[in-house]
N, C-alpha and C. Protein backbone atom coordinates (compact mmCIF):
# COMPACT_ATOMS: atom_id res chain seq x y z
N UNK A 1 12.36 16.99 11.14
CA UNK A 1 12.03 15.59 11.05
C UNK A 1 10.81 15.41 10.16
N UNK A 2 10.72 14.38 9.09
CA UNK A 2 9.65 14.32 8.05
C UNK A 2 8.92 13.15 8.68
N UNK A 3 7.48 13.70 9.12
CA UNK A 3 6.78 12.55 9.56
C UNK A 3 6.43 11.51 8.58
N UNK A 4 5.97 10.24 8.82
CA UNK A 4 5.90 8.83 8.05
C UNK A 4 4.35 9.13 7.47
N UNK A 5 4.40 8.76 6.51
CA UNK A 5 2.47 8.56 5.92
C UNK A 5 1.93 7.51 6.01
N UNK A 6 3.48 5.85 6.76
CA UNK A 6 2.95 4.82 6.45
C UNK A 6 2.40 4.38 7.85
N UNK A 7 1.53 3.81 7.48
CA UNK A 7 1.10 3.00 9.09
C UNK A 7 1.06 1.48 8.70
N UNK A 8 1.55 0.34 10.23
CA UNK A 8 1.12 -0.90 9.43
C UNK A 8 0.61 -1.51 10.49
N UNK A 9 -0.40 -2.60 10.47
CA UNK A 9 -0.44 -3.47 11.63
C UNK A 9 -0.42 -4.71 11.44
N UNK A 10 0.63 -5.51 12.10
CA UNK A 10 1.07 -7.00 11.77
C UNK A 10 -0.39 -8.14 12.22
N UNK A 11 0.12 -9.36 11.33
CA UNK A 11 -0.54 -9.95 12.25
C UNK A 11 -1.84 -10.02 11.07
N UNK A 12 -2.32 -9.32 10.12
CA UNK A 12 -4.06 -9.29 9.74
C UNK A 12 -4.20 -10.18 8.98
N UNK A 13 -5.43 -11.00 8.97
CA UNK A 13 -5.82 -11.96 7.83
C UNK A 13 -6.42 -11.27 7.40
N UNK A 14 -6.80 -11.25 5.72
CA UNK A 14 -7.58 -10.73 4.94
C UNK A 14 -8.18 -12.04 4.10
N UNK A 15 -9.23 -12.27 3.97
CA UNK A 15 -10.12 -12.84 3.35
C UNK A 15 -10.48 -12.51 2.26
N UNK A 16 -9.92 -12.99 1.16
CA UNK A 16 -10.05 -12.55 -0.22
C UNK A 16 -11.15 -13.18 -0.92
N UNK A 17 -12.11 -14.06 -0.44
CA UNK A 17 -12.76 -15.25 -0.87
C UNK A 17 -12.60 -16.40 -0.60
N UNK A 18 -11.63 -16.71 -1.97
CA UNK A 18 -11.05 -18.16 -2.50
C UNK A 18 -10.00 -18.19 -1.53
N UNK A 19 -9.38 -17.49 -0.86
CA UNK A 19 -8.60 -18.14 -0.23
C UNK A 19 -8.05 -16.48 1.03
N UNK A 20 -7.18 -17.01 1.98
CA UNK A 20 -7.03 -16.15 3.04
C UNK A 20 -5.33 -15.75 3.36
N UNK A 21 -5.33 -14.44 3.39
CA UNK A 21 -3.60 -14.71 3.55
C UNK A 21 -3.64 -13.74 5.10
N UNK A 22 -2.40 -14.12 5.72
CA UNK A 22 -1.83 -13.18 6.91
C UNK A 22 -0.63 -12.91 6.51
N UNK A 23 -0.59 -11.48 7.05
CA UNK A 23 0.37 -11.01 6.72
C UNK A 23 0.56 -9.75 7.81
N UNK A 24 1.31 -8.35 7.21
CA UNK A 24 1.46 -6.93 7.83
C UNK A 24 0.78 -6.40 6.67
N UNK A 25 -0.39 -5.65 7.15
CA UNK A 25 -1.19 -4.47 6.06
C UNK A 25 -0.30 -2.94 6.24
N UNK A 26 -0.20 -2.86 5.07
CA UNK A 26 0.70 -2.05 4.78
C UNK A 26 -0.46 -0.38 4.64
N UNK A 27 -0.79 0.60 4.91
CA UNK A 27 -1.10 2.00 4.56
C UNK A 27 0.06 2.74 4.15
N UNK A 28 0.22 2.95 3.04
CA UNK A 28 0.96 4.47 2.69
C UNK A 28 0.05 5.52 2.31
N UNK A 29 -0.38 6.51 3.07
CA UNK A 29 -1.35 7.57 2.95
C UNK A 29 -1.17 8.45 1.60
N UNK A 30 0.46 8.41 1.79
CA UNK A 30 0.48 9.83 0.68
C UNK A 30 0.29 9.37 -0.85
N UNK A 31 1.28 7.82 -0.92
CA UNK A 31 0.54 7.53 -2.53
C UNK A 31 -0.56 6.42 -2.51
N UNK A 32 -1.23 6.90 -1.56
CA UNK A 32 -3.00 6.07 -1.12
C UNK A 32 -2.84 4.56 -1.84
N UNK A 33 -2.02 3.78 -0.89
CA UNK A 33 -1.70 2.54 -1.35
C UNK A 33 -2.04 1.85 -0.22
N UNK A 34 -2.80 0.61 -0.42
CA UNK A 34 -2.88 -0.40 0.81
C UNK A 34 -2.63 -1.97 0.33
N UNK A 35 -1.79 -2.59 0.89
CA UNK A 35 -1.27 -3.76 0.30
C UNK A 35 -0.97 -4.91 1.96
N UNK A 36 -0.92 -5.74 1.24
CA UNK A 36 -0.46 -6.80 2.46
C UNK A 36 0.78 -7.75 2.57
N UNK A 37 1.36 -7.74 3.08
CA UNK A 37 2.78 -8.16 3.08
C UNK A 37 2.66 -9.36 3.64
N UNK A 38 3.27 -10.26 2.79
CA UNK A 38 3.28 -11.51 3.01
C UNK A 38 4.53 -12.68 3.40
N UNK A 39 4.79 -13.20 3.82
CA UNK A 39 6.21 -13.49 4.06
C UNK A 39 6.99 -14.07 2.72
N UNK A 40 5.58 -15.02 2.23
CA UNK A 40 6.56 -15.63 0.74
C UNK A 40 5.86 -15.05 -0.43
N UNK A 41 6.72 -14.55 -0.84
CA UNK A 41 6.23 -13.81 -2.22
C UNK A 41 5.83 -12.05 -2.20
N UNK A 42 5.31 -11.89 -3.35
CA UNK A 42 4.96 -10.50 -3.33
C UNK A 42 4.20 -9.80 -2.65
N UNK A 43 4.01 -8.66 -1.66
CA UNK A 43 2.94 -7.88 -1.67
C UNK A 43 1.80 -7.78 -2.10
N UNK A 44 0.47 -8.30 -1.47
CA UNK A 44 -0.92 -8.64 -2.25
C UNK A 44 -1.34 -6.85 -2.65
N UNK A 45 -1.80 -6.60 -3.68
CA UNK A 45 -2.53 -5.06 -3.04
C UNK A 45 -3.35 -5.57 -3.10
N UNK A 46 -4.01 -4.37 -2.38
CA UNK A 46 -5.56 -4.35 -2.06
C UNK A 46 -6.50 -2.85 -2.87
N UNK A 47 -5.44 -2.02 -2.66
CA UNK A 47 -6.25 -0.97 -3.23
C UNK A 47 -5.77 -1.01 -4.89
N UNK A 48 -6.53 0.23 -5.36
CA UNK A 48 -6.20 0.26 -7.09
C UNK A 48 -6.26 2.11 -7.09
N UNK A 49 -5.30 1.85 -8.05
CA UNK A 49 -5.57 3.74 -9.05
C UNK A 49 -6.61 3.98 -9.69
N UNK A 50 -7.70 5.24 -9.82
CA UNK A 50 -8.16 5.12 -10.28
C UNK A 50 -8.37 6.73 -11.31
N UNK A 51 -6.37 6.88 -10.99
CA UNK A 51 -6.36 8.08 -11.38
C UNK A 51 -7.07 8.37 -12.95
N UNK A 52 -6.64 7.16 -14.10
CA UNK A 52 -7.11 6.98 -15.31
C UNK A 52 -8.48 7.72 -15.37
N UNK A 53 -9.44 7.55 -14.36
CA UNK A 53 -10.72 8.09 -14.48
C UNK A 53 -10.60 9.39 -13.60
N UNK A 54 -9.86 10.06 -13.37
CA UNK A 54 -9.86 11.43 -12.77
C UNK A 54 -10.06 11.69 -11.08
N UNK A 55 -9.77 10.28 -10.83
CA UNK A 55 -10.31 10.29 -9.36
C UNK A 55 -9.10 9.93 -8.57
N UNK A 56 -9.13 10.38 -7.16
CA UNK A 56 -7.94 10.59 -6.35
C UNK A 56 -8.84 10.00 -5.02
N UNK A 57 -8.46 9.76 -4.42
CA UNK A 57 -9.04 9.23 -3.04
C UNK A 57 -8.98 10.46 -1.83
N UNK A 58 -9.73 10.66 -0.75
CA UNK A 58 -9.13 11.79 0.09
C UNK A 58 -8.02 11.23 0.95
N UNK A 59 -7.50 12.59 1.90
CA UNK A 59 -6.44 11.79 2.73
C UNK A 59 -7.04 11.21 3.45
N UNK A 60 -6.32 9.71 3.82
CA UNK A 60 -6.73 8.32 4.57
C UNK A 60 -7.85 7.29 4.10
N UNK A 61 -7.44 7.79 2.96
CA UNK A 61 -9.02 6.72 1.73
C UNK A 61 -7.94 6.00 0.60
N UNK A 62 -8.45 4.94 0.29
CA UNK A 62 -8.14 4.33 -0.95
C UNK A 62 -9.26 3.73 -1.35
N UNK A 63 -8.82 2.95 -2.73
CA UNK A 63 -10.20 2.71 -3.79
C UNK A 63 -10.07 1.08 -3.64
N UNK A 64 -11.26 0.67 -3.50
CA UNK A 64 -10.94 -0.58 -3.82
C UNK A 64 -11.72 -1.42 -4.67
N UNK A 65 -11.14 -2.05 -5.63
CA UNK A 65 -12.63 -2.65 -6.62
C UNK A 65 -12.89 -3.65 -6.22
N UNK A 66 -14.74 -3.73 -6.68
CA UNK A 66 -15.27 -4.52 -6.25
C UNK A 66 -15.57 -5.92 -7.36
N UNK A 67 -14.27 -6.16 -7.99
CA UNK A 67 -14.80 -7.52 -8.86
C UNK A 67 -13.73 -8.23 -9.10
N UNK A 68 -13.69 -9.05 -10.09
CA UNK A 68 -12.20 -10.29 -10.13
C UNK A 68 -12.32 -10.45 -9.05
N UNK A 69 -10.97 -10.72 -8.31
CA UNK A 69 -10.31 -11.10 -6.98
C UNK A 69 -10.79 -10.94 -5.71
N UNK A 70 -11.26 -9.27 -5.92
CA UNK A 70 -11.55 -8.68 -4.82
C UNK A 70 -13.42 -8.52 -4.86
N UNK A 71 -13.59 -8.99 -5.25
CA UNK A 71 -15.23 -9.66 -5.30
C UNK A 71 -15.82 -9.69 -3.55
N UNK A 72 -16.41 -8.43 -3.20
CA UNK A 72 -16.75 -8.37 -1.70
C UNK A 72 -15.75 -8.93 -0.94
N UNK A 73 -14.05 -8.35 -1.28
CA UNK A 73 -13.78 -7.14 -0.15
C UNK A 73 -13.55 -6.69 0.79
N UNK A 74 -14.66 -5.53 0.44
CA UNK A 74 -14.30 -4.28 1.05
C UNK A 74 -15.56 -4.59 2.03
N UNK A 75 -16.83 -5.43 1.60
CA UNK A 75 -17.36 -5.91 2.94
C UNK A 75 -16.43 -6.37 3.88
N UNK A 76 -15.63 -7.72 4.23
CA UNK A 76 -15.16 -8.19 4.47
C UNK A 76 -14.56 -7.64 5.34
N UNK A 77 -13.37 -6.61 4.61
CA UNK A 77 -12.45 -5.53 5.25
C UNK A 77 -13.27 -5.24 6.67
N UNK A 78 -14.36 -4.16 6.07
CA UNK A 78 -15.31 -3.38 7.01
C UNK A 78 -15.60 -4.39 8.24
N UNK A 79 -16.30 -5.23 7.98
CA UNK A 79 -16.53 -6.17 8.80
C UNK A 79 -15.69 -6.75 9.98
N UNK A 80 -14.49 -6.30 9.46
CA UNK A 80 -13.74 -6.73 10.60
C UNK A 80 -12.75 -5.09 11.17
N UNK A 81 -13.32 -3.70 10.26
CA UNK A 81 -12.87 -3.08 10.97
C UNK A 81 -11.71 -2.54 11.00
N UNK A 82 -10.86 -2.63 9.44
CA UNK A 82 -9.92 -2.63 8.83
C UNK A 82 -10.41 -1.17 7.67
N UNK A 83 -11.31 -1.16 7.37
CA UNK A 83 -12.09 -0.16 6.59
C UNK A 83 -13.01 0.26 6.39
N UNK A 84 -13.78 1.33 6.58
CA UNK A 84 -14.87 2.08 7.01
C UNK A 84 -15.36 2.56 4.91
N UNK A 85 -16.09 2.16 4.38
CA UNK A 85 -17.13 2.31 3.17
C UNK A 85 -17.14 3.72 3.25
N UNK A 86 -16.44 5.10 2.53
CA UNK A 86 -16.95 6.32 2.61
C UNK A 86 -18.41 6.59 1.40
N UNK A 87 -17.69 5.89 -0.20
CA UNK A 87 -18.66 6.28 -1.57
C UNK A 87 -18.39 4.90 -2.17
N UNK A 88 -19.84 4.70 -3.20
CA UNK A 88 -19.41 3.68 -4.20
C UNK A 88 -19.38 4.26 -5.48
N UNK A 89 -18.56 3.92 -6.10
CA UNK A 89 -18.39 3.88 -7.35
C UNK A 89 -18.85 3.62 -8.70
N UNK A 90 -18.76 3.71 -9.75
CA UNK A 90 -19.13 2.87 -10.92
C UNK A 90 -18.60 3.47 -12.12
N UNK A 91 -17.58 2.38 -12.37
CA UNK A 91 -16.28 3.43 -13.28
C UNK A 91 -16.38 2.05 -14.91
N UNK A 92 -15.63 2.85 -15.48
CA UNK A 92 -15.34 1.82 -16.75
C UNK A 92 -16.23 1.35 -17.89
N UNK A 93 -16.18 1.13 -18.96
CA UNK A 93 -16.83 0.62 -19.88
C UNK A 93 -17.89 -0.39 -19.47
N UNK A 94 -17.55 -1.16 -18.42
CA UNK A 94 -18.80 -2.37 -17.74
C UNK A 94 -19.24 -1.90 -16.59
N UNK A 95 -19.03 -0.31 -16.05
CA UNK A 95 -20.23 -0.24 -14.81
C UNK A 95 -19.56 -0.91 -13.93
N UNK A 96 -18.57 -0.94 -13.62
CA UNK A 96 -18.21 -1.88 -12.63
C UNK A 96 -18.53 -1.37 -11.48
N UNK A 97 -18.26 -1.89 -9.85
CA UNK A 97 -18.22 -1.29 -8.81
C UNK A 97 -16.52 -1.16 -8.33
N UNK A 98 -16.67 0.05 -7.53
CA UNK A 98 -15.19 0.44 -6.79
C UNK A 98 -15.54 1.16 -5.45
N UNK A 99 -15.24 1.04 -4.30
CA UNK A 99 -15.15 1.66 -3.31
C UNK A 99 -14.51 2.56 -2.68
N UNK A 100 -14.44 4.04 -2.27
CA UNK A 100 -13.66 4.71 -1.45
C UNK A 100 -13.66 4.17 -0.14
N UNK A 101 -12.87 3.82 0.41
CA UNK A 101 -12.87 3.27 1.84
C UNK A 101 -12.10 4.36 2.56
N UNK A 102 -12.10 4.81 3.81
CA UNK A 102 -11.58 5.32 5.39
C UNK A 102 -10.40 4.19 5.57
N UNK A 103 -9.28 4.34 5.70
CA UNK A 103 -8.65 3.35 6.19
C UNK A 103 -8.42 3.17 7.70
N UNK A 104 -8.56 2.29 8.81
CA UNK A 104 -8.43 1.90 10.09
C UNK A 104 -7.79 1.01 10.46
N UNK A 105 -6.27 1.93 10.38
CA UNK A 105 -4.86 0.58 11.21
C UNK A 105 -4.96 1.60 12.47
């Protein structure tokens, strides 16, 4: 029997800023993806690749950036306990910020 990598827990609002969606947060561990499932429309993600810059997340971590959309986050997340802050980042031509997060479904 091949155990699952995904975990989900229904039900989460995520607070994106500008605006708030509920949905089922989706974890797939093995291709370190975290997204939110929404009833109408697409899958929000939440996390990003950041293989381009040589970086991989550990198991039960994903990356999450900290600008555009997702502009604090991964505070947010934490705050309610959805994701635990492991490292910060600072990737790209502008220094940006990105977060390794612990994921907690």
């Amino acid at each position: 029997m091949v155990e699952s990598t995904t975990t989900v827990r229904h039900g989460v609002t995520v607070d994106f800023g500008s605006i708030e969606l509920t949905g089922t947060l989706v974890h797939d561990n093995e291709n370190r993806l975290l997204e939110l499932e929404i009833d109408k429309g697409p899958a929000e993600p939440i996390s990003i690749s950041l293989q381009g810059y040589g970086l991989t997340p550990e198991p039960g971590n994903v990356f999450i950036k900290d600008w555009s959309e997702h502009c604090g986050l991964t505070a947010r997340l934490a705050k309610t306990g959805l994701v635990t802050p492991v490292r910060t980042l600072t990737i790209g031509p502008f220094l940006t910020t990105a977060y390794e997060v612990q994921v907690s479904l």
